[in-house]
Protein backbone atom coordinates (compact mmCIF):
# COMPACT_ATOMS: atom_id res chain seq x y z
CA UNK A 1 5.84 -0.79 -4.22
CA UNK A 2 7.31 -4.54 -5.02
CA UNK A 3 7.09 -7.78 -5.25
CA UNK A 4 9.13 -9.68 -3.33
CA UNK A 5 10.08 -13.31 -3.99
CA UNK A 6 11.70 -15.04 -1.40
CA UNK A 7 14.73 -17.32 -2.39
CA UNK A 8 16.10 -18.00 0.55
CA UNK A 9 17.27 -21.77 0.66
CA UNK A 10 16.79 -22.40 -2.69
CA UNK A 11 18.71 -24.40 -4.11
CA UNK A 12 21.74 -23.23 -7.16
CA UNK A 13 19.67 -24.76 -9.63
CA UNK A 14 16.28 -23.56 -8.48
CA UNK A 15 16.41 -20.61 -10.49
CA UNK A 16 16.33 -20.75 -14.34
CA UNK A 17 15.99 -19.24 -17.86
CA UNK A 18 13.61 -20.16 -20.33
CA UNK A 19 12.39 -19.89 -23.54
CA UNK A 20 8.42 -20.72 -23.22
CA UNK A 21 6.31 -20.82 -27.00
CA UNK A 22 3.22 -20.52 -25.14
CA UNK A 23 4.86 -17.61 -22.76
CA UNK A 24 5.30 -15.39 -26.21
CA UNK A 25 2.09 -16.72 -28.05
CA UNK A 26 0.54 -15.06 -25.12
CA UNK A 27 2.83 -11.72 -25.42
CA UNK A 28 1.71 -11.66 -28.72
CA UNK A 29 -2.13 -12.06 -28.44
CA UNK A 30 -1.84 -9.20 -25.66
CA UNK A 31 0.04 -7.17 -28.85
CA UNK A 32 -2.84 -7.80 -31.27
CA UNK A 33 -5.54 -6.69 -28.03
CA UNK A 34 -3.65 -3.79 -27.11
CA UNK A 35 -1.35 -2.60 -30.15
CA UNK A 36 -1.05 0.70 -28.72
CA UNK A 37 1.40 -0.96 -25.69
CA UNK A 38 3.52 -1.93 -28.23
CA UNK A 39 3.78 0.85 -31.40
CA UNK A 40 7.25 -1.00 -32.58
CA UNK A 41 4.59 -4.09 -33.55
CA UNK A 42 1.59 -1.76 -34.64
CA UNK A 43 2.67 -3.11 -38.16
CA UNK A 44 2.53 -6.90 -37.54
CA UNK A 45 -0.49 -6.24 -35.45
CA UNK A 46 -2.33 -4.87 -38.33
CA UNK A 47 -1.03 -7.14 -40.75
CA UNK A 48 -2.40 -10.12 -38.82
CA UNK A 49 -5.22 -8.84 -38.28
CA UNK A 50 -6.00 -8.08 -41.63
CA UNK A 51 -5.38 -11.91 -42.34
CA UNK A 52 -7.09 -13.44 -39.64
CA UNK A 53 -10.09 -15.57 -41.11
CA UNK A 54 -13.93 -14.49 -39.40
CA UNK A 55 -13.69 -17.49 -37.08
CA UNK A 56 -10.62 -17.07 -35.55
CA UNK A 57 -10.55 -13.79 -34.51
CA UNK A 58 -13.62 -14.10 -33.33
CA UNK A 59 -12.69 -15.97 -30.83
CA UNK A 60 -9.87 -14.22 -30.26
CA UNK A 61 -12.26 -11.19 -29.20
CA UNK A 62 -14.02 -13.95 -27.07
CA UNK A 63 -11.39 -14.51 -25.13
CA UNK A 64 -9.17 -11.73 -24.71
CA UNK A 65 -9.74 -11.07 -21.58
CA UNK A 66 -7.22 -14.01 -20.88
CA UNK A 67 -4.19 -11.57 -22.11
CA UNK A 68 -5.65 -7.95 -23.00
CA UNK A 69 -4.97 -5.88 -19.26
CA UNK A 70 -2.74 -8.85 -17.51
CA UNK A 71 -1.84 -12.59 -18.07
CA UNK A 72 -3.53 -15.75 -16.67
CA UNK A 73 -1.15 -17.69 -15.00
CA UNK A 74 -1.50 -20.94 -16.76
CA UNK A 75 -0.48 -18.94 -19.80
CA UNK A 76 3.20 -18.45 -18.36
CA UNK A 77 4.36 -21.14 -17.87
CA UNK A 78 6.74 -22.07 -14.85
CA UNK A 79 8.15 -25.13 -16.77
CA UNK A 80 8.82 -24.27 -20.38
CA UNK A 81 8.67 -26.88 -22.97
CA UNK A 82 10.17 -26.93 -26.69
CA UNK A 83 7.00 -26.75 -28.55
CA UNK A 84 3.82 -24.96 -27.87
CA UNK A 85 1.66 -28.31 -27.92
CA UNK A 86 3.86 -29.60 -24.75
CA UNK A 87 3.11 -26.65 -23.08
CA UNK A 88 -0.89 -26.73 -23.92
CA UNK A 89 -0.64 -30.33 -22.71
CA UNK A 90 0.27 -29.04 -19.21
CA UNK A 91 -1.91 -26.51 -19.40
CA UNK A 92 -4.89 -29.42 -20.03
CA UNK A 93 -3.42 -31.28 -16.88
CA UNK A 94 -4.25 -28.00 -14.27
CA UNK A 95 -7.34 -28.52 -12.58
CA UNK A 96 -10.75 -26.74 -13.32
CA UNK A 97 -10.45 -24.88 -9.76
CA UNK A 98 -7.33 -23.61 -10.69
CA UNK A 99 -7.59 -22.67 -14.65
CA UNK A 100 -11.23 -21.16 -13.87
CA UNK A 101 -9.98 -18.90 -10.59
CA UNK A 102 -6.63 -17.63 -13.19
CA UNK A 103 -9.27 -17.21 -16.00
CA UNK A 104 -11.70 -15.25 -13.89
CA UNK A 105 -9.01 -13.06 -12.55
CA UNK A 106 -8.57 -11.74 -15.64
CA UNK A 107 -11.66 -11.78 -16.53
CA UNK A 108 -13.25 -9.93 -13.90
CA UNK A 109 -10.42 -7.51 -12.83
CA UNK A 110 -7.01 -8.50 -11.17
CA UNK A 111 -7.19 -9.32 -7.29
CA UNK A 112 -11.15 -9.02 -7.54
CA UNK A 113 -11.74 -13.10 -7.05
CA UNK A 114 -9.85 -14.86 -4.59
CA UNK A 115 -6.87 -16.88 -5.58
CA UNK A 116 -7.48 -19.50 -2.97
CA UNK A 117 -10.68 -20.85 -1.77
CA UNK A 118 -13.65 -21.05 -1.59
CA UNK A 119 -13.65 -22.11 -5.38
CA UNK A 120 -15.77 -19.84 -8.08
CA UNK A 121 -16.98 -22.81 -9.19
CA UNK A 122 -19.19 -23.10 -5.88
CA UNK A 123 -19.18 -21.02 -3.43
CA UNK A 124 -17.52 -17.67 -4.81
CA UNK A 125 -19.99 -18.59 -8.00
CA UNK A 126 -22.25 -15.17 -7.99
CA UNK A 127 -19.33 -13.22 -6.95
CA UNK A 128 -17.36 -13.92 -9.99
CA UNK A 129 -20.51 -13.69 -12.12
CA UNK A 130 -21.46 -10.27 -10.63
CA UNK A 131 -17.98 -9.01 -11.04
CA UNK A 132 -17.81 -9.90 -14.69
CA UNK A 133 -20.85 -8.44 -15.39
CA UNK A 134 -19.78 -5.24 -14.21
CA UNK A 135 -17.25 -5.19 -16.60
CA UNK A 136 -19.22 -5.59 -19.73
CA UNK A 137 -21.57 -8.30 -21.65
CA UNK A 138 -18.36 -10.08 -23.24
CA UNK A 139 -16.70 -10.90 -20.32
CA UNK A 140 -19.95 -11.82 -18.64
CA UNK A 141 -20.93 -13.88 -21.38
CA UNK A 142 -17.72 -15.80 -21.44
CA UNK A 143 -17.69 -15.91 -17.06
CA UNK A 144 -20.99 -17.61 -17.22
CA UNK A 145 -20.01 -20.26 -19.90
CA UNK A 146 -16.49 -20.67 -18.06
CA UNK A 147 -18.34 -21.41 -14.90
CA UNK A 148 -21.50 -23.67 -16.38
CA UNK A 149 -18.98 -26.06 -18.65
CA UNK A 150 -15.04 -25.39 -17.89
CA UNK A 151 -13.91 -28.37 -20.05
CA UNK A 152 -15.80 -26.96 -23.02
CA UNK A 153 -14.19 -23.28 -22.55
CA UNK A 154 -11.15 -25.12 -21.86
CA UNK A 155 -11.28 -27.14 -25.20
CA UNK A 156 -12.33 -24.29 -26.85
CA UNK A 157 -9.62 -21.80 -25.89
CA UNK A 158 -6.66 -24.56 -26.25
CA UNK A 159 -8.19 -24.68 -30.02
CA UNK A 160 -8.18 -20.81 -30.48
CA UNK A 161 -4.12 -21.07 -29.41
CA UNK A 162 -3.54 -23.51 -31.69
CA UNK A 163 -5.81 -21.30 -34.56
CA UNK A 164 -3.07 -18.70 -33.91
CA UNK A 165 0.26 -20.83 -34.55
CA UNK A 166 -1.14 -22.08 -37.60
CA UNK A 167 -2.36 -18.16 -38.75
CA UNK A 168 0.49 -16.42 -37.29
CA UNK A 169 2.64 -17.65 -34.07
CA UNK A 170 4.77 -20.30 -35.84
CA UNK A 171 6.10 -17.71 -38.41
CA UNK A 172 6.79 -15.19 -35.73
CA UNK A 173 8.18 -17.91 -33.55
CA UNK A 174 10.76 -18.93 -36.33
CA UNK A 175 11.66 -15.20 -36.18
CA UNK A 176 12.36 -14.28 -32.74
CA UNK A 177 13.58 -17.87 -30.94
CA UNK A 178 16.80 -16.91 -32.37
CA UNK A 179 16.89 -13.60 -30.24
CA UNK A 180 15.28 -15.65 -27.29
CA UNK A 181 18.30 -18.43 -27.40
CA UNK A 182 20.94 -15.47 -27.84
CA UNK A 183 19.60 -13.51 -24.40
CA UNK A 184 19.28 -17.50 -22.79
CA UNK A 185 23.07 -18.22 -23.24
CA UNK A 186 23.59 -14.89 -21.97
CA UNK A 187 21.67 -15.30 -19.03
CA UNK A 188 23.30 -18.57 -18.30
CA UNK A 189 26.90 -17.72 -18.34
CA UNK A 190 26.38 -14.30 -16.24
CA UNK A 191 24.52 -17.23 -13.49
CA UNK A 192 26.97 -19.56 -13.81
CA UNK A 193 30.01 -17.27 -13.87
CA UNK A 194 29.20 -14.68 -11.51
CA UNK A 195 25.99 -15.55 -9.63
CA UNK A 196 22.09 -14.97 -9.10
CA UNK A 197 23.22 -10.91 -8.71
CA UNK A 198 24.46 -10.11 -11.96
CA UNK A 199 21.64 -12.17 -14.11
CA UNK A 200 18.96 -9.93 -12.49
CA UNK A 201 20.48 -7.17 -13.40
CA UNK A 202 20.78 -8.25 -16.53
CA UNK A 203 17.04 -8.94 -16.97
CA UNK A 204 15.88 -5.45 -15.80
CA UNK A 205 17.14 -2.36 -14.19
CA UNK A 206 13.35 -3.59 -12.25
CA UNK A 207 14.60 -6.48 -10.66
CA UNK A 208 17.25 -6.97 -8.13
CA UNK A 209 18.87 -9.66 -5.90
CA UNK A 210 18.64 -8.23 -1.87
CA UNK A 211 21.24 -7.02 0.08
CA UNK A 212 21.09 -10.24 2.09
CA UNK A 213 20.62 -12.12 -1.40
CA UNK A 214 17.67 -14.11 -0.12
CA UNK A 215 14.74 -12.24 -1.87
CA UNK A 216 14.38 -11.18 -5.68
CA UNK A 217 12.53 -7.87 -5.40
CA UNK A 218 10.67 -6.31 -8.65
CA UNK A 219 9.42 -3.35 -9.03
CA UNK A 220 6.11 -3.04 -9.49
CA UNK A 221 2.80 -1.05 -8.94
CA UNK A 222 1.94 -3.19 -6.30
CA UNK A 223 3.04 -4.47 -2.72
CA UNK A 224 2.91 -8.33 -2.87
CA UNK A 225 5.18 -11.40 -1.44
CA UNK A 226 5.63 -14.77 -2.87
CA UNK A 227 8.35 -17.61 -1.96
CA UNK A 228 9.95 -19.66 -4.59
CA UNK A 229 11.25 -22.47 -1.65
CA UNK A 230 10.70 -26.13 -3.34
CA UNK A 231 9.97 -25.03 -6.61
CA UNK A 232 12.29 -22.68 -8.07
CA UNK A 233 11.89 -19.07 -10.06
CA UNK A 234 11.39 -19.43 -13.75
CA UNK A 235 12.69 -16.00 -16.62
CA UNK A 236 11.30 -15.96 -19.35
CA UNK A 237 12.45 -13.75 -22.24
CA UNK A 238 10.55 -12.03 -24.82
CA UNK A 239 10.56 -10.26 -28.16
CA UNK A 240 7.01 -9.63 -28.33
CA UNK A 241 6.84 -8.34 -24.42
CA UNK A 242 8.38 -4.95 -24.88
CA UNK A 243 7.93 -3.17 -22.45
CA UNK A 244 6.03 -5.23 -19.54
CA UNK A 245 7.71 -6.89 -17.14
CA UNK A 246 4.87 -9.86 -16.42
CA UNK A 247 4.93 -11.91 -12.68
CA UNK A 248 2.84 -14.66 -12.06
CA UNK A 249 2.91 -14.53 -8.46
CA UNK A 250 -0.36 -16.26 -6.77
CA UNK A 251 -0.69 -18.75 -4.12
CA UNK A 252 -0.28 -21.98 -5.52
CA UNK A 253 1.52 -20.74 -8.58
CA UNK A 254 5.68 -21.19 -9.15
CA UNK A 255 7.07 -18.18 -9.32
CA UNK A 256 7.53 -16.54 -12.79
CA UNK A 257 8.88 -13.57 -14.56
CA UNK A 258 8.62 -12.38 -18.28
CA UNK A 259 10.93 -10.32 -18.98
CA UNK A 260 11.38 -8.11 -22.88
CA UNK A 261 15.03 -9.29 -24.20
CA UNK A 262 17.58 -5.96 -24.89
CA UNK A 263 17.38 -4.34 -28.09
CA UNK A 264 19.83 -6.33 -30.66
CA UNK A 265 21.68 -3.00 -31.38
CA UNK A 266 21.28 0.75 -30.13
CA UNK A 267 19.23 2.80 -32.89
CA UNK A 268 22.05 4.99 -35.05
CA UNK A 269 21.35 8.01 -34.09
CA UNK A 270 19.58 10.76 -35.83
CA UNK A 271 20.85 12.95 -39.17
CA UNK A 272 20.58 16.84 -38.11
CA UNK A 273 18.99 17.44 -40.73
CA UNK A 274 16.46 14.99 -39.98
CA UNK A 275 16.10 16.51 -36.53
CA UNK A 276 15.32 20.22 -38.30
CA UNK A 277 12.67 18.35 -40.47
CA UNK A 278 10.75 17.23 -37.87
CA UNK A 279 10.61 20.61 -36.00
CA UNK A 280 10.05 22.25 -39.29
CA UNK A 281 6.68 19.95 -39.31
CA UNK A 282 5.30 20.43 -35.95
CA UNK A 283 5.75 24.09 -36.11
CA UNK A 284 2.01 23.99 -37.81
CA UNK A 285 -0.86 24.06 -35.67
CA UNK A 286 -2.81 22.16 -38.08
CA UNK A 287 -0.39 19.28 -37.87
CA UNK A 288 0.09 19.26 -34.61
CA UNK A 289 -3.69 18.71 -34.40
CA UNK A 290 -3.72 15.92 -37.25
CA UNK A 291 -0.51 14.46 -35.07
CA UNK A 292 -3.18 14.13 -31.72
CA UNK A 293 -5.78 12.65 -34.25
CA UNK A 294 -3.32 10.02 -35.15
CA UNK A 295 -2.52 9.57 -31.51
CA UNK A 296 -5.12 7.82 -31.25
CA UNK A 297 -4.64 5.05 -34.06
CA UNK A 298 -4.28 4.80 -37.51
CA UNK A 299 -6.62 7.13 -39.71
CA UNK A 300 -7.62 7.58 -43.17
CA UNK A 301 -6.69 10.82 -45.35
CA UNK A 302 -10.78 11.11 -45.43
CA UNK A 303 -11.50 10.50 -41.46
CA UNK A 304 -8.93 13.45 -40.82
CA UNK A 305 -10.34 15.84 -43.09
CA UNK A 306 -14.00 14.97 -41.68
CA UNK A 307 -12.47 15.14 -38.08
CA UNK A 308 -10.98 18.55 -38.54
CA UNK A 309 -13.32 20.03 -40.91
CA UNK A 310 -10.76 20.70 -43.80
CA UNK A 311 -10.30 19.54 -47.14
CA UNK A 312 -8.51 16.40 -48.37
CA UNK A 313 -6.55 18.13 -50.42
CA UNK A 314 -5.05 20.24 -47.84
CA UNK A 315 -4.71 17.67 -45.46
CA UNK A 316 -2.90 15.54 -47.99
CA UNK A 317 -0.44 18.32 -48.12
CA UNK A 318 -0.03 18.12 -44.07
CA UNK A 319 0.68 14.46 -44.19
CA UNK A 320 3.12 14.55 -46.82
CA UNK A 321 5.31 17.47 -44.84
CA UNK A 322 4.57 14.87 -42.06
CA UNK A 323 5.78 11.70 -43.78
CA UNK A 324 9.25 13.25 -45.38
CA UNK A 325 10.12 14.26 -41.77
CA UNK A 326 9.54 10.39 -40.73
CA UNK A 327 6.88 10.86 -38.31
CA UNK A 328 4.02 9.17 -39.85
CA UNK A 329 4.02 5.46 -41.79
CA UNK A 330 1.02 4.60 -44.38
CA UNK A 331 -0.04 1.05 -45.14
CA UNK A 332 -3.15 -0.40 -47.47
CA UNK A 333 -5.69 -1.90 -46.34
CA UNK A 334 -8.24 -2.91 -49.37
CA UNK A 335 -9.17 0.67 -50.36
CA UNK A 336 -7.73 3.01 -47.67
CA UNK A 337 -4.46 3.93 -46.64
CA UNK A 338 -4.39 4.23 -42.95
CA UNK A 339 -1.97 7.14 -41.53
CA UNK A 340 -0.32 6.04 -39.06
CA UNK A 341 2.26 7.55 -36.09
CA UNK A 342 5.81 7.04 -35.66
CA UNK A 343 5.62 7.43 -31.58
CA UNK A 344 9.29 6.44 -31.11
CA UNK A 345 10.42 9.29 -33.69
CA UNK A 346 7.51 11.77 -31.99
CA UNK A 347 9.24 10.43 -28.41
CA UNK A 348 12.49 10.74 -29.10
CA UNK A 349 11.99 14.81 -30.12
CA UNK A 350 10.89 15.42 -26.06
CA UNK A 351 8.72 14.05 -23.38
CA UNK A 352 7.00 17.65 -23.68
CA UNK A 353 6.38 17.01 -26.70
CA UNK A 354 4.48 13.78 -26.65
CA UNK A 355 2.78 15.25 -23.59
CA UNK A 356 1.44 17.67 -25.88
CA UNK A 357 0.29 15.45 -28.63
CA UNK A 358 -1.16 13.04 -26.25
CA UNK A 359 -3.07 15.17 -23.93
């Protein structure tokens, strides 16, 4: 299954690369709603979190539906700007038919409410609100406000955004726009030097230029066409991404394509002895049971021992076998230290393995 964007008679400067602020404020809220996507962030995740005032994440919660399972559209933006308030601006010039159908789609469940018309805002109005309500009392709650007073939700989202660059996003920004600009010039030179080809590939072993080099095809879980004639294709890159590969693809939307930037440098591999560790630990049933625990998200020394029915002190003695082979990571958090697992050291012992722990 693809999706297929047709090219053909663009024009050589109709397809670009990007850096959007709003583009990877977005990959990042989708991080702090699903940190298990992402366990190389699980840290920052919880570390924001745990600094977020009441208000804020809040409404975070609120609206999460806008970046939890997929993306709106308006929050990928098919004409980057420099700063993040640029980009909201153009986000505050789409129209409510438009920013409530993208909202909704989210909201109630990708490809549930037509794209096109009729509108939700009239006619496909008890459609959306039934849909959302089958999906739970948040997203109902915030389908029914959407739909009653858009410029309100509107306002009230663009101030949550700009909640998060003031708690978090502009110090993360600072950190990766570096990395972004680095894959950009990259990008650039492999289009300008040797053609539309060799930048795809350079985005993703996922997205390829035709044989007749008139259609970008990506692959994804899903069998869709778009054309990018008169208004170009737009890549994205991001830090924050890893590992989705994000389309905006809907009628009446320029294509776009977020895309997770290469890792700066190839992990140095492992010390034998580090190797033997690890195996050494897992050989215990009664880690390998704490290890499926943790699977699950970060726990306490106390919610193990209640989970499993043994003792703290013997499950202290599991975790610290577990930690010296560098498979688990602790952090505070007021008065409890959370346990949690390495899942790139656990993945890189054996897909069997993580099978195993996972199952």
């Amino acid at each position: 299954m693809t999706l297929r964007i047709d090219i053909g008679g663009l024009s050589s400067g109709g397809l670009r690369f990007a850096a959007s602020p709003l583009a990877e404020l977005t990959a990042m809220l989708h991080v702090l709603a699903e940190p298990g996507h992402h366990p190389q962030h699980a840290g920052w995740a919880a570390d924001v979190w745990a600094g977020l005032r009441p208000e804020p994440a809040e409404r975070l919660r609120e609206a999460e539906f806008l970046w939890r399972s997929s993306q709106a559209d308006f929050l990928i933006p098919a004409r980057p700007r420099p700063t993040l308030a640029e980009e909201l601006d153009e986000v505050d010039r789409i129209d409510d038919d438009r920013y409530v159908t993208a909202a909704l789609v989210t909201t109630c469940g990708s490809g549930r409410i037509p794209r096109a018309a009729p509108s939700p805002l009239t006619d496909a109005r008890e459609r959306a609100l039934d849909l959302a309500q089958a999906r739970g009392p948040r997203q109902e709650a915030f389908a029914e406000r959407l739909l009653a007073d858009p410029a309100a939700v509107r306002a009230r989202v663009r101030h949550t955004l700009e909640q998060c660059a003031e708690a978090f996003f502009d110090a993360a920004w600072a950190g990766v726009v570096v990395r972004l600009a680095g894959d950009l010039r990259l990008k650039n030179d492999l289009l300008k030097r040797h053609g539309v080809g060799a930048a795809l590939a350079s985005v993703s072993a996922a997205v390829t230029l035709s044989p007749e080099g008139d259609c970008i095809i990506v692959d994804k879980l899903q069998d869709k066409a778009t054309t990018a004639d008169g208004s170009g294709v737009t890549f994205i890159p991001s830090v924050f991404g890893r590992p989705h590969l994000v389309a905006v693809h809907a009628p009446g939307w320029q294509p776009v394509v977020q895309y997770p930037v290469a890792e700066p440098d190839p992990p140095e591999p492992v010390p034998l002895e580090t190797v033997t560790l690890r195996l050494e630990a897992l050989a215990h049933p009664v880690r390998l049971r704490l290890l499926r625990t943790l699977a699950r998200g970060p726990h306490t020394t106390g919610e193990l021992a209640h989970a499993w029915e043994l003792t703290l002190p013997e499950v202290s003695r599991h975790l610290a076998v577990l930690r010296r082979a560098g498979l688990l990571t602790t952090r505070r958090h007021g008065r409890y230290v959370r346990n949690t697992l390495d899942l790139p050291a656990l993945t890189a012992l054996g897909t069997d393995l993580l099978t195993a722990v996972l199952r």
